[in-house]
C-alpha atoms as a PDB file:
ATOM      1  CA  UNK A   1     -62.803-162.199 231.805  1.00  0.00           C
ATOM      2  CA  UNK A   2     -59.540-163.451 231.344  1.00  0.00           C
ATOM      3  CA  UNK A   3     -59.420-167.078 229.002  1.00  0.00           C
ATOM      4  CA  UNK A   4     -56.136-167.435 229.253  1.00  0.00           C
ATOM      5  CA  UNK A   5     -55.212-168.150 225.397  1.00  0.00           C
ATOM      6  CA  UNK A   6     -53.725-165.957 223.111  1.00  0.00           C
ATOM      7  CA  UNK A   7     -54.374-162.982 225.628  1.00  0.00           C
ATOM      8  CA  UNK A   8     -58.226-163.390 224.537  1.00  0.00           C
ATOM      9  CA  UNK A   9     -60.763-161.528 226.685  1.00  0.00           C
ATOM     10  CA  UNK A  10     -64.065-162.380 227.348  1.00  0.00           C
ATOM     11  CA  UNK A  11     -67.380-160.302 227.294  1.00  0.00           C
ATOM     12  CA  UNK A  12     -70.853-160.623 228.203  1.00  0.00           C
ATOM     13  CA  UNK A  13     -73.395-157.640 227.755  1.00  0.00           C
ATOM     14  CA  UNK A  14     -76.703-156.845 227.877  1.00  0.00           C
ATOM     15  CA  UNK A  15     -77.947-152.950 226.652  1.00  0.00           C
ATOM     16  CA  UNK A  16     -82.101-151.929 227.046  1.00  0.00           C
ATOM     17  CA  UNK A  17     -84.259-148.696 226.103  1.00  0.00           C
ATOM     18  CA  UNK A  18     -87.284-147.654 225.484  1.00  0.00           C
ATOM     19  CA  UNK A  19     -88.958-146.214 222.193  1.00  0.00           C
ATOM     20  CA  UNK A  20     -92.482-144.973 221.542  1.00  0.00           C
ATOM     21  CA  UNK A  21     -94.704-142.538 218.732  1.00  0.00           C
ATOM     22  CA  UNK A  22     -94.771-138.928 219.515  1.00  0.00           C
ATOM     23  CA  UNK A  23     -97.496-137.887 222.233  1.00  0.00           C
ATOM     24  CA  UNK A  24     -97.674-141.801 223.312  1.00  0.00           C
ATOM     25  CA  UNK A  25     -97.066-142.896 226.599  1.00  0.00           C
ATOM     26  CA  UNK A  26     -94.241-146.295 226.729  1.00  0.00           C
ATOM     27  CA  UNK A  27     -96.299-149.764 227.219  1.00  0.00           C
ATOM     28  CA  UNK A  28     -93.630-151.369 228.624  1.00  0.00           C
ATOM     29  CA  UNK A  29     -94.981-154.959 227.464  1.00  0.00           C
ATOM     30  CA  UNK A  30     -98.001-156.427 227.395  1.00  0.00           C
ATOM     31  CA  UNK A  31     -99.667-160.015 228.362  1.00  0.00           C
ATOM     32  CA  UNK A  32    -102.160-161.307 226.350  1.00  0.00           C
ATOM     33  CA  UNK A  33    -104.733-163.229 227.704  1.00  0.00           C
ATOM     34  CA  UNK A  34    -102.917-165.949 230.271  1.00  0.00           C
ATOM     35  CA  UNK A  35     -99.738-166.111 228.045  1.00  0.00           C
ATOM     36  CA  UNK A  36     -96.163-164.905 228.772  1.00  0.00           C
ATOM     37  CA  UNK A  37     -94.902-161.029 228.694  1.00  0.00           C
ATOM     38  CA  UNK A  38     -93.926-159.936 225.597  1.00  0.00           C
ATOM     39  CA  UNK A  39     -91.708-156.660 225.195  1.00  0.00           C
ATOM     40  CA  UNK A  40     -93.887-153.888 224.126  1.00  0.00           C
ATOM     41  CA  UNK A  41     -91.875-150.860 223.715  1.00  0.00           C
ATOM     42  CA  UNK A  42     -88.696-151.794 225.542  1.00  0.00           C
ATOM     43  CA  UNK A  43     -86.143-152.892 223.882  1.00  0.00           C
ATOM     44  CA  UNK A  44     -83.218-155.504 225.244  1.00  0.00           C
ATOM     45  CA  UNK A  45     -80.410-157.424 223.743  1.00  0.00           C
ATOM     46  CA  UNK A  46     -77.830-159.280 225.211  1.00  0.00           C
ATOM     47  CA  UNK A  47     -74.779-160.694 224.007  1.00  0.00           C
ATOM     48  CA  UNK A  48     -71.086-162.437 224.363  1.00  0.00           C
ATOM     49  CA  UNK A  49     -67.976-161.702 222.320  1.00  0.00           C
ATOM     50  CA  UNK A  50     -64.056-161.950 222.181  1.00  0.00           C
ATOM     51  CA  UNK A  51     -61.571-159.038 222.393  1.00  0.00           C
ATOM     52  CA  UNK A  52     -57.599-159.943 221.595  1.00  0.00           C
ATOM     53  CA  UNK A  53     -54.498-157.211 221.210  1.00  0.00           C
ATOM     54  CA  UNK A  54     -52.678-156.915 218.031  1.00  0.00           C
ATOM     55  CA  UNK A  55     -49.918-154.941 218.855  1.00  0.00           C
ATOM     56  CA  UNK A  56     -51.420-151.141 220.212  1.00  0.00           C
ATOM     57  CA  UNK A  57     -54.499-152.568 218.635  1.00  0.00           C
ATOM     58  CA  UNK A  58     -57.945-153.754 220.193  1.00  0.00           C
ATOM     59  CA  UNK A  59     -59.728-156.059 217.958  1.00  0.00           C
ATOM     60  CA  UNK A  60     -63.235-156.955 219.040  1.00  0.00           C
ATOM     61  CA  UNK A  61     -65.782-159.034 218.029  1.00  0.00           C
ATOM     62  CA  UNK A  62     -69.302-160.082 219.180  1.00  0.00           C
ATOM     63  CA  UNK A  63     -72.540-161.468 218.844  1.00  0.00           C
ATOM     64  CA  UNK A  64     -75.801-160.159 219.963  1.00  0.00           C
ATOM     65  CA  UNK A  65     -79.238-161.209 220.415  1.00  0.00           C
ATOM     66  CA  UNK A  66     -82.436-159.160 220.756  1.00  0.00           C
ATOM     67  CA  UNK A  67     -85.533-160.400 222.434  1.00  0.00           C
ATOM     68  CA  UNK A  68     -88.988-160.079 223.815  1.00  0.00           C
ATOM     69  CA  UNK A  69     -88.866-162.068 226.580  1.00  0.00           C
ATOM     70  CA  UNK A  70     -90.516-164.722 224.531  1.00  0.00           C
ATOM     71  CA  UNK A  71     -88.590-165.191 221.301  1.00  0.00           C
ATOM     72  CA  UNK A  72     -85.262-164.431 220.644  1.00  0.00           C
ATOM     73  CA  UNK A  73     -83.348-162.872 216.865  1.00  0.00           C
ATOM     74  CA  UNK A  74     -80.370-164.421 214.766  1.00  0.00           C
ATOM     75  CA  UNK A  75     -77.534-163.304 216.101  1.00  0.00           C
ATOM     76  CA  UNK A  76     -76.325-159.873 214.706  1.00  0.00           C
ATOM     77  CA  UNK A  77     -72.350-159.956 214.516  1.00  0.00           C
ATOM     78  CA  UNK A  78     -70.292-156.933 215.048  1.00  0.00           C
ATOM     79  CA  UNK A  79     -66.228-156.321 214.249  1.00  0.00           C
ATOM     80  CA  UNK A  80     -64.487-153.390 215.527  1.00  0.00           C
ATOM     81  CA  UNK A  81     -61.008-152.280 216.290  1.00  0.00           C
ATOM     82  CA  UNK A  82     -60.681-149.405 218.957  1.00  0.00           C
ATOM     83  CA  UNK A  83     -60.824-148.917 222.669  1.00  0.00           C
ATOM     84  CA  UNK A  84     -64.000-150.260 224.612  1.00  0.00           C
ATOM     85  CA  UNK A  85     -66.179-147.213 225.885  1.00  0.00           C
END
């Protein structure tokens, strides 16, 4: 997404997976009682962040979020210079 100062970029992201114990089957979430889904063992985050050229350089950097569907982290910031994948 173009934002037009600068030549800044914008980004939005979200990235999902699961993980579970050897021999386990996944439980994708659960619901206690009459309360809300809660992420079991899928994982999702989600995220924006800003990408800019420096010369032949990329520089990148964003925030993300995981959650459960019910609560949500501190953002986790990552910096990093190289082409998007």
């Amino acid at each position: 997404v173009p934002l037009g100062v600068f030549n800044l970029r914008g980004a939005l992201f979200t990235d999902f997976g699961t993980v579970w114990d050897e021999g386990g089957s996944p439980r994708l979430w659960t619901q206690p009682g009459n309360g809300p889904r809660r992420l079991e063992d899928l994982r999702l985050s989600f995220g924006t962040g800003i990408r800019t050229a420096v010369y032949f350089l990329l520089i990148k950097v964003d925030a993300a979020w995981r959650t459960d569907l019910v609560s949500t982290s501190k953002p986790r910031w990552h910096f990093s210079i190289g082409p998007e994948f």
